[in-house]
Protein backbone atom coordinates (compact mmCIF):
# COMPACT_ATOMS: atom_id res chain seq x y z
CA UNK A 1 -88.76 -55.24 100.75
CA UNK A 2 -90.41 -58.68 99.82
CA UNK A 3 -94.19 -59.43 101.79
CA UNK A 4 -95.95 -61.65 102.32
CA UNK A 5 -98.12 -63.68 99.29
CA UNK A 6 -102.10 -62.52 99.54
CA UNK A 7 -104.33 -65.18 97.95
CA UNK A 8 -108.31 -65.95 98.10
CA UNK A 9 -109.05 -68.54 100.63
CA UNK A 10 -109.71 -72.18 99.70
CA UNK A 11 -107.57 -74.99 101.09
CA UNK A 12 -105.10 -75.20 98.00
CA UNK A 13 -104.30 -71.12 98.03
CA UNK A 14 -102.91 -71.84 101.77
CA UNK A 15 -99.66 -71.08 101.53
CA UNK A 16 -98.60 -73.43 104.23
CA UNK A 17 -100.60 -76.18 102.74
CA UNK A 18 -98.76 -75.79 99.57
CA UNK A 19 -95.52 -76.37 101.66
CA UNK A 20 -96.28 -79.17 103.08
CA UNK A 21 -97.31 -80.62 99.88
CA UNK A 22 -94.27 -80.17 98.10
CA UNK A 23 -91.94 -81.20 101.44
CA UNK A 24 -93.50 -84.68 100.60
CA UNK A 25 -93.04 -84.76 97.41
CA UNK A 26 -89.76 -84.04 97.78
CA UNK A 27 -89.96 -87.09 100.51
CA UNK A 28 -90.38 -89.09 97.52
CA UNK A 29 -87.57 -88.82 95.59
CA UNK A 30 -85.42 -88.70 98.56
CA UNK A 31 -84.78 -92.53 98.31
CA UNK A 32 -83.17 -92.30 94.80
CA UNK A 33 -80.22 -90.48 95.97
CA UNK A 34 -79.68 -90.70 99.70
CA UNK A 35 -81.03 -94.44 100.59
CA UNK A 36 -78.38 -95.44 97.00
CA UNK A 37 -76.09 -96.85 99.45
CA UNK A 38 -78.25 -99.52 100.85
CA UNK A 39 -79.29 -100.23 96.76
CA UNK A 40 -75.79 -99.98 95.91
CA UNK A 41 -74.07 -103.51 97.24
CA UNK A 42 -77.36 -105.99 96.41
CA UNK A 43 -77.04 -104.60 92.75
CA UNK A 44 -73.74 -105.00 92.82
CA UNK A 45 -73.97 -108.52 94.13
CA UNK A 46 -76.86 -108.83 91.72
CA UNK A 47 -74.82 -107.83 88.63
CA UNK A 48 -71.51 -109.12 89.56
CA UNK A 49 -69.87 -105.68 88.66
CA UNK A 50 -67.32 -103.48 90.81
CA UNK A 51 -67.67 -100.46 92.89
CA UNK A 52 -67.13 -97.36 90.65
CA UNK A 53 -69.16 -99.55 87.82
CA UNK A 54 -72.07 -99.82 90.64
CA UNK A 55 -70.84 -95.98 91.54
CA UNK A 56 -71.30 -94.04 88.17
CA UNK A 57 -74.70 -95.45 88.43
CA UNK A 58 -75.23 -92.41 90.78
CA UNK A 59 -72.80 -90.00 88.95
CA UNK A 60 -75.77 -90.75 85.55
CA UNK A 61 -78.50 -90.11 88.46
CA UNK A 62 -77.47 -86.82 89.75
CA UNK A 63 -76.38 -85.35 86.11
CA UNK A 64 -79.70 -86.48 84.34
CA UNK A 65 -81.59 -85.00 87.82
CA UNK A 66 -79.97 -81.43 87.06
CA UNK A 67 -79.31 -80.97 83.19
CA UNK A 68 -83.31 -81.77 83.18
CA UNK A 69 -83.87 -78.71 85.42
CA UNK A 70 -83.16 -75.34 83.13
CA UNK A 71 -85.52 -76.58 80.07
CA UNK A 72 -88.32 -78.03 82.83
CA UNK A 73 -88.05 -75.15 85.17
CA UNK A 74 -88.65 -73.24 81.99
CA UNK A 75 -91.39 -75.49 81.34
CA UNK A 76 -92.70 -75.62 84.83
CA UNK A 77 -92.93 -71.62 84.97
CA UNK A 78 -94.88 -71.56 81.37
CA UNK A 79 -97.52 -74.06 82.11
CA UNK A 80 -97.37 -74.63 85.85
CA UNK A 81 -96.80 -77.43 88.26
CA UNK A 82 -98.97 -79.93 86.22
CA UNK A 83 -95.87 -81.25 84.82
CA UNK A 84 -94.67 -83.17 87.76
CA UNK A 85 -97.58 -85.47 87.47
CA UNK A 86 -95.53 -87.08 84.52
CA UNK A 87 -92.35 -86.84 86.84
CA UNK A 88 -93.69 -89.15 89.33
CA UNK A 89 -94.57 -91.72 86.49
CA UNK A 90 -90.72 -91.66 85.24
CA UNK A 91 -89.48 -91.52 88.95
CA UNK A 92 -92.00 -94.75 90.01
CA UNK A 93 -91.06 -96.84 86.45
CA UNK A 94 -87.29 -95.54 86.69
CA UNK A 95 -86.20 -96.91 90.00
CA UNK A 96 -89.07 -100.55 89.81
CA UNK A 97 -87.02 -100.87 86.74
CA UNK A 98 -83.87 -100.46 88.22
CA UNK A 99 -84.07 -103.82 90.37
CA UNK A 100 -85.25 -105.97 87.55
CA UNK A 101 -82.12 -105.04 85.24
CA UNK A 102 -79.29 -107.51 85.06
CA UNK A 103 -76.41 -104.99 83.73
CA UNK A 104 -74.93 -101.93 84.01
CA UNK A 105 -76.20 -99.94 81.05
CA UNK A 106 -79.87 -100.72 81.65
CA UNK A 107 -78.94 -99.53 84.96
CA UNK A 108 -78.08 -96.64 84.01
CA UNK A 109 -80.69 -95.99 81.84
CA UNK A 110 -83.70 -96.37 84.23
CA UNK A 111 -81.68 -94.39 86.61
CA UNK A 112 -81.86 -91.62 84.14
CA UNK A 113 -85.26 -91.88 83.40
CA UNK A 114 -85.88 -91.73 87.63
CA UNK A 115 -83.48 -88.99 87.78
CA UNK A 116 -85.12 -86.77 85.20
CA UNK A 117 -88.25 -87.24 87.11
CA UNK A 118 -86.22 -86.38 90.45
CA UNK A 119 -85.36 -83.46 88.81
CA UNK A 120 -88.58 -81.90 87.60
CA UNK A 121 -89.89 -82.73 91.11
CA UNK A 122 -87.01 -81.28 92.73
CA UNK A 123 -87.10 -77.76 90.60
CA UNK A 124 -90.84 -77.56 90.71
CA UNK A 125 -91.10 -78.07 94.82
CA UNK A 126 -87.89 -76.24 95.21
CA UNK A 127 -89.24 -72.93 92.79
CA UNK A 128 -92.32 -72.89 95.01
CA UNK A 129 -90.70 -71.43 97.68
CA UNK A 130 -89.97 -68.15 96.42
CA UNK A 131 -92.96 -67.89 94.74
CA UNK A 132 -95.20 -68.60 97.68
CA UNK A 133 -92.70 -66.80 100.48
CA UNK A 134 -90.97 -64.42 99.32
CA UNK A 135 -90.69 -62.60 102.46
CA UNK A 136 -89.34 -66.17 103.86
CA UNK A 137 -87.16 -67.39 101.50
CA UNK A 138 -83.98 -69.09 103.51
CA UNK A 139 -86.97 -70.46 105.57
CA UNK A 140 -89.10 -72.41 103.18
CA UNK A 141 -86.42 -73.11 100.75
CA UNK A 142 -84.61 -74.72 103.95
CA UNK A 143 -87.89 -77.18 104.64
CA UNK A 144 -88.65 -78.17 101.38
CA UNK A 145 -84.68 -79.31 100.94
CA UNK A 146 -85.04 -80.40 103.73
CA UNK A 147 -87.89 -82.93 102.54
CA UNK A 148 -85.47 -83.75 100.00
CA UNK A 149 -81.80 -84.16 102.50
CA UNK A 150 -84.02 -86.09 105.30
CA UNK A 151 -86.72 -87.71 103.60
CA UNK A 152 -85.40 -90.94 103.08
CA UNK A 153 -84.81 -91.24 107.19
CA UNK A 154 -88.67 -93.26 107.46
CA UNK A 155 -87.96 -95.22 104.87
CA UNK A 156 -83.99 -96.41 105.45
CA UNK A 157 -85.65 -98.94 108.10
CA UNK A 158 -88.35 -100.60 106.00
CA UNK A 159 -86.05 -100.29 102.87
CA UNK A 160 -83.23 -102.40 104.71
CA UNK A 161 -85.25 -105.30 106.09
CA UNK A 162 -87.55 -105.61 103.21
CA UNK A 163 -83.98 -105.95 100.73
CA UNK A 164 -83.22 -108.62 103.56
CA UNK A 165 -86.37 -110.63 103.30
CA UNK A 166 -87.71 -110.21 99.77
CA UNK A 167 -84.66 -109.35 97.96
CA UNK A 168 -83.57 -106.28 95.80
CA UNK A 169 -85.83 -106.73 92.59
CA UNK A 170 -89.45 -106.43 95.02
CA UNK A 171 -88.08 -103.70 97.16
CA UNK A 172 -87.22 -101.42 94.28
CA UNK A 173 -90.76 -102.50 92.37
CA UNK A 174 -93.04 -101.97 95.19
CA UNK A 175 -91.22 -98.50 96.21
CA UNK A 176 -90.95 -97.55 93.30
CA UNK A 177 -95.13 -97.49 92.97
CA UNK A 178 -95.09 -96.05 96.31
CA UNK A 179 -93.44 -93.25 94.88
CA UNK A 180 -95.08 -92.59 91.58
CA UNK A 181 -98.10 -92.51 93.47
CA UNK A 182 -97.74 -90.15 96.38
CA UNK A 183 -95.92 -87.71 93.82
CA UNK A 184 -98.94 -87.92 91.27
CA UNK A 185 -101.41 -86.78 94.06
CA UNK A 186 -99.15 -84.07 95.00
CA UNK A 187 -99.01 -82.94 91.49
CA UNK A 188 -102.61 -82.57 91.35
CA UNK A 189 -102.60 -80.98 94.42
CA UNK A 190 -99.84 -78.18 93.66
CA UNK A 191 -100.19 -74.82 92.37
CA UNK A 192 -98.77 -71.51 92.07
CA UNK A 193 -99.53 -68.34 93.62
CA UNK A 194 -102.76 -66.81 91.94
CA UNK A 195 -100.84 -63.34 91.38
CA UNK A 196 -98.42 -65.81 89.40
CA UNK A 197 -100.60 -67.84 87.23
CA UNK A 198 -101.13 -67.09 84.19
CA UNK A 199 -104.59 -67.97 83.89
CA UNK A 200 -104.71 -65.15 86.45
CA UNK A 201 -102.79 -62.34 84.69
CA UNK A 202 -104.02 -62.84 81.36
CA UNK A 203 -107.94 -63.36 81.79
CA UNK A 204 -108.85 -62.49 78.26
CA UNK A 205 -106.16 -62.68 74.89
CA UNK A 206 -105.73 -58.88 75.24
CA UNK A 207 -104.65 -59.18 78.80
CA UNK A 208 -100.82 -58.36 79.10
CA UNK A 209 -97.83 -59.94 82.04
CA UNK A 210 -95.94 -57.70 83.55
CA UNK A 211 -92.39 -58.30 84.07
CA UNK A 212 -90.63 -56.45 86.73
CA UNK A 213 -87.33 -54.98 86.13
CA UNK A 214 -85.98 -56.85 88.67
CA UNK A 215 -86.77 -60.29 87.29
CA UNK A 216 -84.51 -61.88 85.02
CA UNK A 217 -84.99 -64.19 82.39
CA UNK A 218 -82.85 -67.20 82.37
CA UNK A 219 -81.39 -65.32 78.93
CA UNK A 220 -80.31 -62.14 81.07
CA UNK A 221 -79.11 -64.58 84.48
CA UNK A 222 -76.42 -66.27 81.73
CA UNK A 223 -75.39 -63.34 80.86
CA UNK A 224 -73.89 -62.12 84.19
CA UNK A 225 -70.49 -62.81 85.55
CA UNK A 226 -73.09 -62.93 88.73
CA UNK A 227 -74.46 -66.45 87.96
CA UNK A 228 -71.18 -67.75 87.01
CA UNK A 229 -69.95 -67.51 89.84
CA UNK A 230 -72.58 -68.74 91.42
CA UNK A 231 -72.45 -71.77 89.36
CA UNK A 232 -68.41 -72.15 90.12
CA UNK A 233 -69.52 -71.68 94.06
CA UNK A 234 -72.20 -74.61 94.02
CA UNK A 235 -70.02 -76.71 91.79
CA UNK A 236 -67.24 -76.47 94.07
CA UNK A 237 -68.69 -77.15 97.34
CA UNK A 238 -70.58 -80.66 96.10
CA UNK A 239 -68.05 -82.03 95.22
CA UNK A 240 -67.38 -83.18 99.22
CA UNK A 241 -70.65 -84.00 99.23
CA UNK A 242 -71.72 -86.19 97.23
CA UNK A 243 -68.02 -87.89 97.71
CA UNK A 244 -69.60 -88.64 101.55
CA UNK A 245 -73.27 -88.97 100.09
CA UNK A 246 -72.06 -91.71 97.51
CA UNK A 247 -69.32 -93.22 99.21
CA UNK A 248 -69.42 -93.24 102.94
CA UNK A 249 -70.15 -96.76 103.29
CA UNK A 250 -67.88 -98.47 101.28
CA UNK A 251 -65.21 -96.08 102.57
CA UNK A 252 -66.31 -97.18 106.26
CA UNK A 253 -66.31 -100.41 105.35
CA UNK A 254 -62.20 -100.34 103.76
CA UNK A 255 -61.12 -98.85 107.01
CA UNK A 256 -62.62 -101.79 108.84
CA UNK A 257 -65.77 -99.79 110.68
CA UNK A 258 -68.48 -102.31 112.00
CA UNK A 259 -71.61 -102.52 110.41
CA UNK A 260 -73.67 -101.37 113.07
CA UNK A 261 -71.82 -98.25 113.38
CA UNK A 262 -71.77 -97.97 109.82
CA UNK A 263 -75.56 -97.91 109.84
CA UNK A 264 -75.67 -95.40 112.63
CA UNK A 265 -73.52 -92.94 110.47
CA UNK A 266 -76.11 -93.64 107.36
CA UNK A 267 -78.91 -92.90 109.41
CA UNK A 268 -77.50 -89.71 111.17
CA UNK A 269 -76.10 -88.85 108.37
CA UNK A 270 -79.78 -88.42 106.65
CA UNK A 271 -81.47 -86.72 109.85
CA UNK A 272 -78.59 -84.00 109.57
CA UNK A 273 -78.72 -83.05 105.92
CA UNK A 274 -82.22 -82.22 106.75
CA UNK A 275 -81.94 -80.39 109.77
CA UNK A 276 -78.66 -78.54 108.39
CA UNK A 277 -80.92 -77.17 105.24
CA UNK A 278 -83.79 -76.04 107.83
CA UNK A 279 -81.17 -74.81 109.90
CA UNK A 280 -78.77 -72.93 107.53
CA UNK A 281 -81.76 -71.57 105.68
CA UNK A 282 -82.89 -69.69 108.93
CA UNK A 283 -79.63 -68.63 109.31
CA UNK A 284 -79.21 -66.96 106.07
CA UNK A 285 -81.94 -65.27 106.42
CA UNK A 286 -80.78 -63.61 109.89
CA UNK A 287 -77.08 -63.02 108.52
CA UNK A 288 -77.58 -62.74 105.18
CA UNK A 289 -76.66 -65.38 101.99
CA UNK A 290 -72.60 -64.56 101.85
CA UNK A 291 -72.19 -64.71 105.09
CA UNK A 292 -73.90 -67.94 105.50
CA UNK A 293 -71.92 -69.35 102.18
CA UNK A 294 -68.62 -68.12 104.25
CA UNK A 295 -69.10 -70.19 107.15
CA UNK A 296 -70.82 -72.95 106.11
CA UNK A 297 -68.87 -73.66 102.97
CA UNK A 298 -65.55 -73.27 105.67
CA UNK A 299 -66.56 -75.43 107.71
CA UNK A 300 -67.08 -78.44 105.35
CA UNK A 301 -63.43 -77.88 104.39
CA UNK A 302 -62.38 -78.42 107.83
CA UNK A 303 -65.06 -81.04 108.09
CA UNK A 304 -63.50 -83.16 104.95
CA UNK A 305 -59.60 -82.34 105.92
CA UNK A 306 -60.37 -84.57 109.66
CA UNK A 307 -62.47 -86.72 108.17
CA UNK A 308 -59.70 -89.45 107.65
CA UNK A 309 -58.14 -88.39 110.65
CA UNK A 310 -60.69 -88.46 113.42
CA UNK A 311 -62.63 -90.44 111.28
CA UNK A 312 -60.58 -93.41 111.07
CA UNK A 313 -62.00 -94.57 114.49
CA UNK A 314 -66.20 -96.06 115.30
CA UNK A 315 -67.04 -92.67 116.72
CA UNK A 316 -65.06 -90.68 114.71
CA UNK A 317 -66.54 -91.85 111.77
CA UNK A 318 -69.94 -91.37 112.76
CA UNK A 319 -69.52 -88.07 114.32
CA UNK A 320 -67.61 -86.73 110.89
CA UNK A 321 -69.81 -88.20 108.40
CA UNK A 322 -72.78 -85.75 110.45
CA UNK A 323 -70.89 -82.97 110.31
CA UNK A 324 -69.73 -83.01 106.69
CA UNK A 325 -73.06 -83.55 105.49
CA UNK A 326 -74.65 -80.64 108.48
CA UNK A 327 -72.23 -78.45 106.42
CA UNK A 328 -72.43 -79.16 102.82
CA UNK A 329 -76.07 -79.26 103.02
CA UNK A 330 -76.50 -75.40 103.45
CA UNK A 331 -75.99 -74.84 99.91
CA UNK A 332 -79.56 -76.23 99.76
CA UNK A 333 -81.34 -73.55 101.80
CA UNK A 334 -79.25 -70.98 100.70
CA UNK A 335 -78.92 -71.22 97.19
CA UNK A 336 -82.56 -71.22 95.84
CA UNK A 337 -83.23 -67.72 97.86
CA UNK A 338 -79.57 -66.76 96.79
CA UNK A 339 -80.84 -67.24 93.21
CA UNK A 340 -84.25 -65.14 93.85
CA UNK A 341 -82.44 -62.46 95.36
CA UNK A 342 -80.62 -61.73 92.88
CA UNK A 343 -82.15 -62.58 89.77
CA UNK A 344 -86.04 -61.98 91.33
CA UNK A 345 -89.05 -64.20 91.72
CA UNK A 346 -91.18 -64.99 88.03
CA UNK A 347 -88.20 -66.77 86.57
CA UNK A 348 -87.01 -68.35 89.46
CA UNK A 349 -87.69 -72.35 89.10
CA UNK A 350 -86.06 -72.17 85.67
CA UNK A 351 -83.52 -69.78 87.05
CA UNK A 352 -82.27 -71.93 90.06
CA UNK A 353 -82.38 -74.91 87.92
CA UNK A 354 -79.67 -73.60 85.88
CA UNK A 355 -77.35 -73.25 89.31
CA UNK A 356 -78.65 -76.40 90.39
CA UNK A 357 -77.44 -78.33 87.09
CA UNK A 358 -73.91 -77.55 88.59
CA UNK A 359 -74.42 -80.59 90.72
CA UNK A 360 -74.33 -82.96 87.44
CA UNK A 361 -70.56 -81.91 87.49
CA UNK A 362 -69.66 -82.18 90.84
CA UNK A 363 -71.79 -85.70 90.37
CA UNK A 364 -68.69 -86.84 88.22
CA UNK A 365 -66.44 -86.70 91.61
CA UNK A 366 -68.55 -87.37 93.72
CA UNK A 367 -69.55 -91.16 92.11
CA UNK A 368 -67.42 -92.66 89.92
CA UNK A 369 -64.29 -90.74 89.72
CA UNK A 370 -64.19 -90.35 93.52
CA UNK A 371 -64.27 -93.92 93.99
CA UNK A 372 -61.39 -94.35 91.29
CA UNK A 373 -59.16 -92.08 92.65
CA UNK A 374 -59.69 -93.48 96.12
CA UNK A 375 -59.01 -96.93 94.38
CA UNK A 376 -55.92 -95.52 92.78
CA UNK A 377 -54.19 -93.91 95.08
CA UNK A 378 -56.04 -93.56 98.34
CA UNK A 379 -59.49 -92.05 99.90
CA UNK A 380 -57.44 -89.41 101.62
CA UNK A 381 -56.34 -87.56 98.34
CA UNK A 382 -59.98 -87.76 97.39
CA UNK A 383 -60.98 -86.14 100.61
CA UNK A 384 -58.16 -82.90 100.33
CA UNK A 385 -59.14 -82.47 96.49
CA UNK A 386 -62.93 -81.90 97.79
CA UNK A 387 -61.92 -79.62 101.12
CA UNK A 388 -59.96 -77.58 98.44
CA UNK A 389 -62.79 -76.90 96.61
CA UNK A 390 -65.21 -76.14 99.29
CA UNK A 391 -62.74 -73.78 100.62
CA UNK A 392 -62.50 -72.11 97.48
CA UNK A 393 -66.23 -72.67 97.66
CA UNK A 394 -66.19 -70.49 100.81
CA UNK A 395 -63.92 -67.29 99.83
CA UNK A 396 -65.95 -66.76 96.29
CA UNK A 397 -69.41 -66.84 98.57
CA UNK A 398 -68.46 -64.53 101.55
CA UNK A 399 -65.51 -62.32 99.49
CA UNK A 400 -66.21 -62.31 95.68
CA UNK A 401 -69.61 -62.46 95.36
CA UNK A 402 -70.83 -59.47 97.68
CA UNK A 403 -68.66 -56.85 96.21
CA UNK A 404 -69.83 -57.72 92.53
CA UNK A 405 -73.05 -55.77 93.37
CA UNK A 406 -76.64 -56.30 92.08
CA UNK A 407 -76.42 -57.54 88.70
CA UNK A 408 -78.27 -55.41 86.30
CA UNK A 409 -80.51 -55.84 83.08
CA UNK A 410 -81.43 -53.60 80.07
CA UNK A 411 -84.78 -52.94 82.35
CA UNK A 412 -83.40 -51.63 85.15
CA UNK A 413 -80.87 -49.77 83.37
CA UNK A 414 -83.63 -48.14 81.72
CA UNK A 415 -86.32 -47.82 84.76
CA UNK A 416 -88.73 -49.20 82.52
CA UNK A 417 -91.31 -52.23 82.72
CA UNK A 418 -91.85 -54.74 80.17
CA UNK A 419 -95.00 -56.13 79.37
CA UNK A 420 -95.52 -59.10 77.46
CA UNK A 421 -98.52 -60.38 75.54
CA UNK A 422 -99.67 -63.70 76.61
CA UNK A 423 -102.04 -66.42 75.11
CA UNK A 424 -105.18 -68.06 76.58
């Protein structure tokens, strides 16, 4: 049974503390994927381009923000959460650069360069949760995604009328420093528990780590059918998503929904993908992870098979867009303890960012190639391919999954412990 972290006092070995710092971290690079919409027409106007040009700009963002996150969560659980200090420098200089560029490929390359930072931010924040509550997993994994799925809701307000009055080029520049600046502080601030650092565990040369049998390298994770399946689960249900995340406006828009309502949906939209994540996560803790997959994961299909039905009206619209995002916004909370229950805790930020990189491929849909089918031959065949998936989504979570067992390494097969020499 998983307890509660013990540390020494001091204000930084406060677990709570430590939660809070990384929920507003995670605040801060909230903006670079769900406040893209309100970036998305100004560039465009800016560059002169179309839609799914303007669109893959955000497929490039969410691929470079989880390929980074295997090799940094790898990095992040070696040397510790130092590393996003760098992070917030690429995520500030990514997205000031972003508004001063002129074309699509430069574009695309600052968005990179912010979405690598995203991701090391993201991973880092996101790891800290099982390492500092592992007796609360589904809990704090569910608040600090949530930092991440609501944080842009402050700054939607002061984003749109400053892109009004001082156009797109000084919103993106002086955001952009607002950024790189809160995340540095946090960075300096952040730390894992003592029990986990390796300073800790290996006081003199001599001094071995202990790895539980229970914990899996990212080495022994890819080796079970487990994680695949994971991976096919979380690849399956974003691609609804970020089809909704990416594309809700302009889709409103085509249908001939006013602006104002538009702007309601964006807005509830945000609130919701945070509360579902704090939400869900409590709820998987209560019913378990496969259960919570089951429902959740069904319910977005339903959500995205109305959508162009009852959301072809004002209301509708507004009402659907919450409710696809409430739903698809689970696999947030759920899938970081998901990945620490079965795989265990001292691998975990490298761990989950393996599963997490299965959002760069749903990313292709979601953007771009959502936007082209929808061009091609209508938004309603782009909104049954995704409600396929998340239903498929929903059977592997709540049928396949649970009756696969624990995985198992060489470790546990043996009832051994492995001890590892480690460097100071």
């Amino acid at each position: 049974m998983s307890t509660a972290v013990v540390t020494k006092g001091g204000f930084r070995n406060n677990r709570w503390v430590q939660l809070v710092i990384a929920i507003l971290m995670m605040m801060s690079i909230a903006c670079l994927q769900y406040a893209w919409e309100l970036h998305a027409a100004p560039l465009q106007e800016k560059m002169g381009v179309d839609l799914s040009g303007i669109q893959y700009a955000f497929t490039v963002y969410v691929i470079f923000q989880t390929l980074i996150q295997p090799g940094g969560g790898f990095v992040v659980d070696k040397v510790g959460p130092k590393l996003t200090i760098i992070a917030g420098l690429a995520v500030g200089l990514g997205w000031a650069m972003m508004g001063n560029v002129n074309s699509l490929p430069m574009l695309y390359l600052w968005y990179a360069v912010a979405g690598s930072g995203a991701g090391l931010v993201y991973g880092c924040c996101v790891g800290m949760a099982n390492k500092w509550f592992p007796d609360k997993r589904g809990l704090a994994a569910g608040l600090i995604a949530a930092g991440y799925g609501a944080g842009a809701l402050p700054f939607i307000p002061a984003i749109t009328v400053m892109i009004e009055n001082a156009g797109i080029t000084s919103t993106m520049t002086r955001f952009g420093i607002l950024f790189a600046v809160v995340i540095v502080i946090g960075g300096l601030l952040l730390k894992f528990p003592d029990h986990l650092t390796q300073a800790n565990k290996a006081k003199d040369k001599n001094e071995k780590k202990v790895i539980r049998p229970e914990d899996f390298t990212p080495g022994e994770m890819l080796r079970t059918p487990h994680f695949w399946v994971l991976y096919a689960i979380f690849t399956f249900v974003n691609l609804g998503g970020l089809l909704i995340t990416a594309n809700s406006v302009p889709y409103g828009r085509a249908i001939g929904i006013p602006v104002a309502m538009i702007t309601l949906a964006a807005s509830l939209k945000t609130a919701s993908n945070g509360l579902s994540r704090v939400g869900w996560g409590w709820f998987s803790d209560k019913v378990g992870r496969y259960a919570a997959m089951g429902i959740s994961f069904g319910l977005n299909a339903v959500c995205l098979i109305l959508y162009p039905y009852v959301g072809s009206t004002p209301v509708g619209f507004v009402i659907m867009t919450t409710l696809v995002i409430f739903t698809w916004g689970a696999a947030y909370s759920i899938f970081p303890p998901a990945t620490g229950d079965l795989f265990g805790s001292a691998y975990t930020t490298s761990n989950y960012g393996f599963v997490y990189s299965a959002k760069g491929i749903a990313s292709v849909f979601g953007g771009g190639l959502g936007a082209a089918i929808a061009a091609s031959v209508g938004w309603n065949v782009s909104f049954f391919i995704a409600a396929a998936t998340s239903l498929v989504a929903a059977v592997l979570g709540w049928f396949v999954l649970p009756r696969m067992g624990k995985p198992r390494n060489k470790r546990m097969l043996e009832g051994t412990v492995e001890e590892k020499q480690v460097s100071v």
